[in-house]
C-alpha atoms as a PDB file:
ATOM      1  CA  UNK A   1     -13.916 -53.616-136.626  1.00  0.00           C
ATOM      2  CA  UNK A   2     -15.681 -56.562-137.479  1.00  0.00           C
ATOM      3  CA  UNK A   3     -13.254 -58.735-136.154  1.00  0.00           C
ATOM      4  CA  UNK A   4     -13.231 -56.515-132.427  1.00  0.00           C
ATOM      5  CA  UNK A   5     -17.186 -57.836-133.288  1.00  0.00           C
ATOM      6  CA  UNK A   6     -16.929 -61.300-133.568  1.00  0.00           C
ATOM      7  CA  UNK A   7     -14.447 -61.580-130.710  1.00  0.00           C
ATOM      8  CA  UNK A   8     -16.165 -59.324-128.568  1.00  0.00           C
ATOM      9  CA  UNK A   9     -19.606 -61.607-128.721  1.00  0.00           C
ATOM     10  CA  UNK A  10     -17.294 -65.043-128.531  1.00  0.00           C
ATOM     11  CA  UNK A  11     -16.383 -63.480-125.214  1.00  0.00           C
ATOM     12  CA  UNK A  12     -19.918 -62.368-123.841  1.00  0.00           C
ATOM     13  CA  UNK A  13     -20.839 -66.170-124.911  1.00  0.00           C
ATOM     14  CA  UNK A  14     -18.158 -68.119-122.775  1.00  0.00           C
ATOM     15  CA  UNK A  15     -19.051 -65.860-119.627  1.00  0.00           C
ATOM     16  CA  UNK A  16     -22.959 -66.584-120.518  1.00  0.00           C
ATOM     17  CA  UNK A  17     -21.995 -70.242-120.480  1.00  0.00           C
ATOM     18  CA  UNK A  18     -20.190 -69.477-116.969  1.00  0.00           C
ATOM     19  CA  UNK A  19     -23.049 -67.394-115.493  1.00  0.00           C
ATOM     20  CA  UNK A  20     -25.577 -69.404-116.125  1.00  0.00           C
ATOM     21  CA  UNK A  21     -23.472 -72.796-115.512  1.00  0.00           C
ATOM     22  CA  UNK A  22     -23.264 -71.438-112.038  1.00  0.00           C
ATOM     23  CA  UNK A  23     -26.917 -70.197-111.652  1.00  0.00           C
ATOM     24  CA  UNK A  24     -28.754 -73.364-110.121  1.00  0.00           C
ATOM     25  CA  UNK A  25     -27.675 -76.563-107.878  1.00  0.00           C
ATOM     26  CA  UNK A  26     -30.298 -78.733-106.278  1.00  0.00           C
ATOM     27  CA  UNK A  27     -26.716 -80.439-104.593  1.00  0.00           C
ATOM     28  CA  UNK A  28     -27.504 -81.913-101.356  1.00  0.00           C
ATOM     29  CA  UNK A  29     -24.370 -80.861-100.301  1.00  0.00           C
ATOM     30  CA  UNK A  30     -25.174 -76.849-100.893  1.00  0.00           C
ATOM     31  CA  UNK A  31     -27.095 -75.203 -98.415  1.00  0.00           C
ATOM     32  CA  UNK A  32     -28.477 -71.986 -99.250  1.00  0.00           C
ATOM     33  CA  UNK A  33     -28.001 -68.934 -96.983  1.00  0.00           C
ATOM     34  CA  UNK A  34     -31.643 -68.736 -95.608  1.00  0.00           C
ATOM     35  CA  UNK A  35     -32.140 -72.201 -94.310  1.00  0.00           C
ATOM     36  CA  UNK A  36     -28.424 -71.637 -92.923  1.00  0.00           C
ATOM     37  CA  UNK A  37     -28.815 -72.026 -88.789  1.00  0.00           C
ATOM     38  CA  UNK A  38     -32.831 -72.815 -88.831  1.00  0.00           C
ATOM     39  CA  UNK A  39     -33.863 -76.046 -86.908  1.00  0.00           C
ATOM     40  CA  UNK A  40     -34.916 -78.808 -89.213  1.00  0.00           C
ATOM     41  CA  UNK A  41     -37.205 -82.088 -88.583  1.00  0.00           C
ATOM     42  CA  UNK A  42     -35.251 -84.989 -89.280  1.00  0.00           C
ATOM     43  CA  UNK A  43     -36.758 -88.779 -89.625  1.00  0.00           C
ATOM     44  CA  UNK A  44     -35.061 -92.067 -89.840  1.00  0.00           C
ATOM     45  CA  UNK A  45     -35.246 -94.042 -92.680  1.00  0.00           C
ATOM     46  CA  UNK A  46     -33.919 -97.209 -94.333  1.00  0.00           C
ATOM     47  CA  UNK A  47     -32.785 -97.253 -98.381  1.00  0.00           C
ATOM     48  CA  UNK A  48     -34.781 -99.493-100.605  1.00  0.00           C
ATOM     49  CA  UNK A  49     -33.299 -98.643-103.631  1.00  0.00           C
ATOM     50  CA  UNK A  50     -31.034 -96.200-106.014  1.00  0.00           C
ATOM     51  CA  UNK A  51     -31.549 -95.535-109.461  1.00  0.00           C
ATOM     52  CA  UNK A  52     -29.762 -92.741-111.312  1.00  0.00           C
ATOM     53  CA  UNK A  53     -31.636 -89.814-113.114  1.00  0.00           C
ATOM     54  CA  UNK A  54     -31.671 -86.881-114.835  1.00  0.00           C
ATOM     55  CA  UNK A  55     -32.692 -83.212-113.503  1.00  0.00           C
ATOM     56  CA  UNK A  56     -34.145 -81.192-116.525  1.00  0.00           C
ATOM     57  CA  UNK A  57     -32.412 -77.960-117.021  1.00  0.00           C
ATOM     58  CA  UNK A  58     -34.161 -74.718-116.531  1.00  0.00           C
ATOM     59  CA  UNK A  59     -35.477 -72.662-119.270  1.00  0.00           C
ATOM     60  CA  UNK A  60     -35.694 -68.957-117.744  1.00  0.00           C
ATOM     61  CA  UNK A  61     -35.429 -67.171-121.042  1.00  0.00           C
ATOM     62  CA  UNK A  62     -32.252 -65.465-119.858  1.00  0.00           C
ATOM     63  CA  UNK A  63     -30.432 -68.089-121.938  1.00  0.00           C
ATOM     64  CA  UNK A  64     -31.928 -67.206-125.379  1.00  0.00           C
ATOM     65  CA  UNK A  65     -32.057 -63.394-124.412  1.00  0.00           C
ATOM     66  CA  UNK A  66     -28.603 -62.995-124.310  1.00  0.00           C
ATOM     67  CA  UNK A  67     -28.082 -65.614-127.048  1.00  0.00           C
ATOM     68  CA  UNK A  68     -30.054 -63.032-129.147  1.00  0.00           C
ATOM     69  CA  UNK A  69     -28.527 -60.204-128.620  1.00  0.00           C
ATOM     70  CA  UNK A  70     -25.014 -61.770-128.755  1.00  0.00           C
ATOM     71  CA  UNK A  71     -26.416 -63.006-131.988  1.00  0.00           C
ATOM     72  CA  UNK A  72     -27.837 -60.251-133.169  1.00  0.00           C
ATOM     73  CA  UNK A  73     -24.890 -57.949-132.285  1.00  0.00           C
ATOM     74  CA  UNK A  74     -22.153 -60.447-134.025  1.00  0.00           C
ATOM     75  CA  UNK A  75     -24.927 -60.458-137.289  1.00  0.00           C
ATOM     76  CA  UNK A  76     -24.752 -56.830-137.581  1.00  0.00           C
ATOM     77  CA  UNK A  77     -21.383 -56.527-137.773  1.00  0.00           C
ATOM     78  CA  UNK A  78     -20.918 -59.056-140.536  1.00  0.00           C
ATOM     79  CA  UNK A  79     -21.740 -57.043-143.241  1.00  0.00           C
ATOM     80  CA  UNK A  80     -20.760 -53.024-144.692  1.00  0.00           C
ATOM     81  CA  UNK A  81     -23.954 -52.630-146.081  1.00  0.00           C
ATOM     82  CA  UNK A  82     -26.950 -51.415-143.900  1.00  0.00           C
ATOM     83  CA  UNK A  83     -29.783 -53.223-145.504  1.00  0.00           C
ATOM     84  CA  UNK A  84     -27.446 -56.394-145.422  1.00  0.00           C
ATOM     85  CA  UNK A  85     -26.749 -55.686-141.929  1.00  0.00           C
ATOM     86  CA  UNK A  86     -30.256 -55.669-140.350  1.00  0.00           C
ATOM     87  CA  UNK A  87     -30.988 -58.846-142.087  1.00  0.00           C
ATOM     88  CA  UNK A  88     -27.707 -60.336-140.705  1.00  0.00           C
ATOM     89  CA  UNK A  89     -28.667 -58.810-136.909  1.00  0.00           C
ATOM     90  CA  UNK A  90     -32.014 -60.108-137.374  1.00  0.00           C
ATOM     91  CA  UNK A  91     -30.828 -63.586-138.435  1.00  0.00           C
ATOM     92  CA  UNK A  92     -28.118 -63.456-136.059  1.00  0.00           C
ATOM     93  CA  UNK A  93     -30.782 -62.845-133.118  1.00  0.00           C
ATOM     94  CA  UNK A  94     -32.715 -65.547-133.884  1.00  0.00           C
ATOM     95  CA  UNK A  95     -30.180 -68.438-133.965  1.00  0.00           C
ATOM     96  CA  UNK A  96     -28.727 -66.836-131.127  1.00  0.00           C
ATOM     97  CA  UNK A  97     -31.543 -66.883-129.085  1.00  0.00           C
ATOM     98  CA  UNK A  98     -32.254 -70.429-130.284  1.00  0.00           C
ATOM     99  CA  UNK A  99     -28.665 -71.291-129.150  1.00  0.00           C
ATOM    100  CA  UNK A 100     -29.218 -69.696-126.214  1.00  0.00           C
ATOM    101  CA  UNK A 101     -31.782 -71.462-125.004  1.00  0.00           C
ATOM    102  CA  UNK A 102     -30.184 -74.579-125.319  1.00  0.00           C
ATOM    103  CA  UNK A 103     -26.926 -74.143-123.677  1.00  0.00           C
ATOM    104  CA  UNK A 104     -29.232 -72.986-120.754  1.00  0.00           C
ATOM    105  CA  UNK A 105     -31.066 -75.587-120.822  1.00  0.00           C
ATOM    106  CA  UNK A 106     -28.115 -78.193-121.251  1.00  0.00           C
ATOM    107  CA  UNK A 107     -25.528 -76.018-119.086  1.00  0.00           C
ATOM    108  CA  UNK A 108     -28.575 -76.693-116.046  1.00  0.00           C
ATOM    109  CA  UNK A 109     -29.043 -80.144-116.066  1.00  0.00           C
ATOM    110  CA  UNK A 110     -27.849 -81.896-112.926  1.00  0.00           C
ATOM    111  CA  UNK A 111     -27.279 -86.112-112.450  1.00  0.00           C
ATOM    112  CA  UNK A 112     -29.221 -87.328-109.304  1.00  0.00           C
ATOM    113  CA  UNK A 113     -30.150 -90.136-107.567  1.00  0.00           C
ATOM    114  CA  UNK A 114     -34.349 -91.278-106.848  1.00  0.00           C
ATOM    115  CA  UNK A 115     -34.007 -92.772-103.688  1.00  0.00           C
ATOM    116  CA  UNK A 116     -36.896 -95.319-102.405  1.00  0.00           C
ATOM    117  CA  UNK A 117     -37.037 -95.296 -98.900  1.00  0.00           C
ATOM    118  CA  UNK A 118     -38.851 -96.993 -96.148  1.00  0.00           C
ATOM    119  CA  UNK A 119     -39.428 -94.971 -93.283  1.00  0.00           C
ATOM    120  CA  UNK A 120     -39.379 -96.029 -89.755  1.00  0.00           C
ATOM    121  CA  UNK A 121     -43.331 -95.863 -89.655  1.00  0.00           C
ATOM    122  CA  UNK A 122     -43.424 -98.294 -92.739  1.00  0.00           C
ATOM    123  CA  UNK A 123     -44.197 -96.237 -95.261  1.00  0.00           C
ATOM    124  CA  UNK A 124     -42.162 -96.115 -98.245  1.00  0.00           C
ATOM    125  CA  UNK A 125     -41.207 -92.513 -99.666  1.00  0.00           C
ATOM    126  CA  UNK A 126     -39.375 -91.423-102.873  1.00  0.00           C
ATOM    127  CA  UNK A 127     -36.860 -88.493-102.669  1.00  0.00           C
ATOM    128  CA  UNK A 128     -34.892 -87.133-106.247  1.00  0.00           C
ATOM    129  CA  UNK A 129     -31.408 -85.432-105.273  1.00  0.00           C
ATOM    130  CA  UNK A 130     -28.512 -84.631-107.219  1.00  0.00           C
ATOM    131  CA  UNK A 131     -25.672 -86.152-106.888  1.00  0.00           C
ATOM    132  CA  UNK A 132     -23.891 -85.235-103.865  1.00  0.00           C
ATOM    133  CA  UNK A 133     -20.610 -86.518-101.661  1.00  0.00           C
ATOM    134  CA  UNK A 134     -22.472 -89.109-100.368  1.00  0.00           C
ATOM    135  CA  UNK A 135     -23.191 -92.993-102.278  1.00  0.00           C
ATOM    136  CA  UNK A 136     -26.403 -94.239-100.909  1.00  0.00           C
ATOM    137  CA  UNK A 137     -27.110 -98.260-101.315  1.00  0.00           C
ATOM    138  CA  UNK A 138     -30.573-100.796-100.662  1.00  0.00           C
ATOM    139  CA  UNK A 139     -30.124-101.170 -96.290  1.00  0.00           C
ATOM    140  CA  UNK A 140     -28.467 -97.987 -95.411  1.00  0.00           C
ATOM    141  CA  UNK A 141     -29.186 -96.446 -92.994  1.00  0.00           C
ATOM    142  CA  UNK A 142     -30.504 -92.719 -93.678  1.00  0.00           C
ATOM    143  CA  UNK A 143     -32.003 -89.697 -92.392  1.00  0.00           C
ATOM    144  CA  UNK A 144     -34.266 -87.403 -94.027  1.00  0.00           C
ATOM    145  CA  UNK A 145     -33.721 -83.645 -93.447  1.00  0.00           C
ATOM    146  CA  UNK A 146     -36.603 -81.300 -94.052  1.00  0.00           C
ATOM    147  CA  UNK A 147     -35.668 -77.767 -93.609  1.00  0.00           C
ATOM    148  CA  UNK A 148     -38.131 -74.552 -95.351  1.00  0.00           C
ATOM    149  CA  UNK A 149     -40.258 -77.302 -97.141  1.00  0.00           C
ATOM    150  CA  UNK A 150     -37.611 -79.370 -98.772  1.00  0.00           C
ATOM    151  CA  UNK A 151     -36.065 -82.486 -98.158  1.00  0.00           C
ATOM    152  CA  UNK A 152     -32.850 -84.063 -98.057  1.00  0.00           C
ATOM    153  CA  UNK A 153     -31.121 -87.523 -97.555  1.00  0.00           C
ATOM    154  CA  UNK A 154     -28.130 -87.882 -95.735  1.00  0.00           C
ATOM    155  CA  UNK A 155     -26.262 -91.448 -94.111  1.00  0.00           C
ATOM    156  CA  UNK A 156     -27.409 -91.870 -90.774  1.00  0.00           C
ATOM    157  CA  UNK A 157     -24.610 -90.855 -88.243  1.00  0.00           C
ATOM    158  CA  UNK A 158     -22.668 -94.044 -86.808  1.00  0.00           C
ATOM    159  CA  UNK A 159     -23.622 -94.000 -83.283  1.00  0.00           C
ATOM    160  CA  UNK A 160     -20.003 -95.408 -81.299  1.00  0.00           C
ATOM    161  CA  UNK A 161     -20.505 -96.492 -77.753  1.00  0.00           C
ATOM    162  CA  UNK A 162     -18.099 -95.611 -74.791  1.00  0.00           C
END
């Protein structure tokens, strides 16, 4: 029994880890459903430069409330003894909730790109994307997509004459 336990909350970890892997991308290159076939403004811009950085994971809570029931589930089991075993769930819960956390907030983290633009205007604008399909260098040629409020950065299409 305790082993079905132990197994049984290894299991509900990994597909935690694969939910909430699979919860959030700020990916240039995935368009959610509801700005699907809306028109969007689009400017010309120049790159200034690139600099790699780091999007913070999200820290929703659903992370460390499975982790602590996981936990506290797999710390019940551990022991025959009642007493022993609410201490265990109890302890259980709160590393797992603590472990939790962190593999949501790890398991959400994204690479991007800050890209320093110059716009066609002259100003200069700053835009933070993850990483996409697209390598952006200082003197390409760009275009900024706004579309519901947020914007994105795309190569400017290579115009070919007849």
């Amino acid at each position: 029994m305790k082993q079905a336990m132990q197994l049984a909350a290894k299991g509900l970890t990994v597909l935690s880890l694969c939910v909430l892997a699979a919860c959030s991308t700020t990916s240039p290159d995935v368009i959610k459903p509801g700005d699907a076939q809306r028109m969007s403004q689009v400017q010309d811009a120049v790159v200034l430069n690139v600099r790699p950085v780091v999007v913070e994971g999200s820290q929703s809570g659903a992370g460390g409330a499975t982790g602590a029931v996981i936990g506290g589930i797999a710390g019940a089991g551990s022991t025959g003894n009642s007493r022993g075993s609410a201490m265990a769930g109890v302890a259980g819960a709160v590393v797992g909730a603590v472990v939790g956390n962190a593999v949501e907030r790890f398991g959400t983290r994204e690479d991007a790109v800050e890209i320093l633009l110059q716009l066609s205007n002259g100003e200069r604008r700053a835009i933070v994307q993850a990483k996409g399909n697209e390598t952006f260098n200082p003197g390409d040629a760009v275009i900024l997509v706004t579309t519901g409020g947020k914007t994105r950065v795309m190569l400017a299409p290579k115009v070919t004459k007849p």
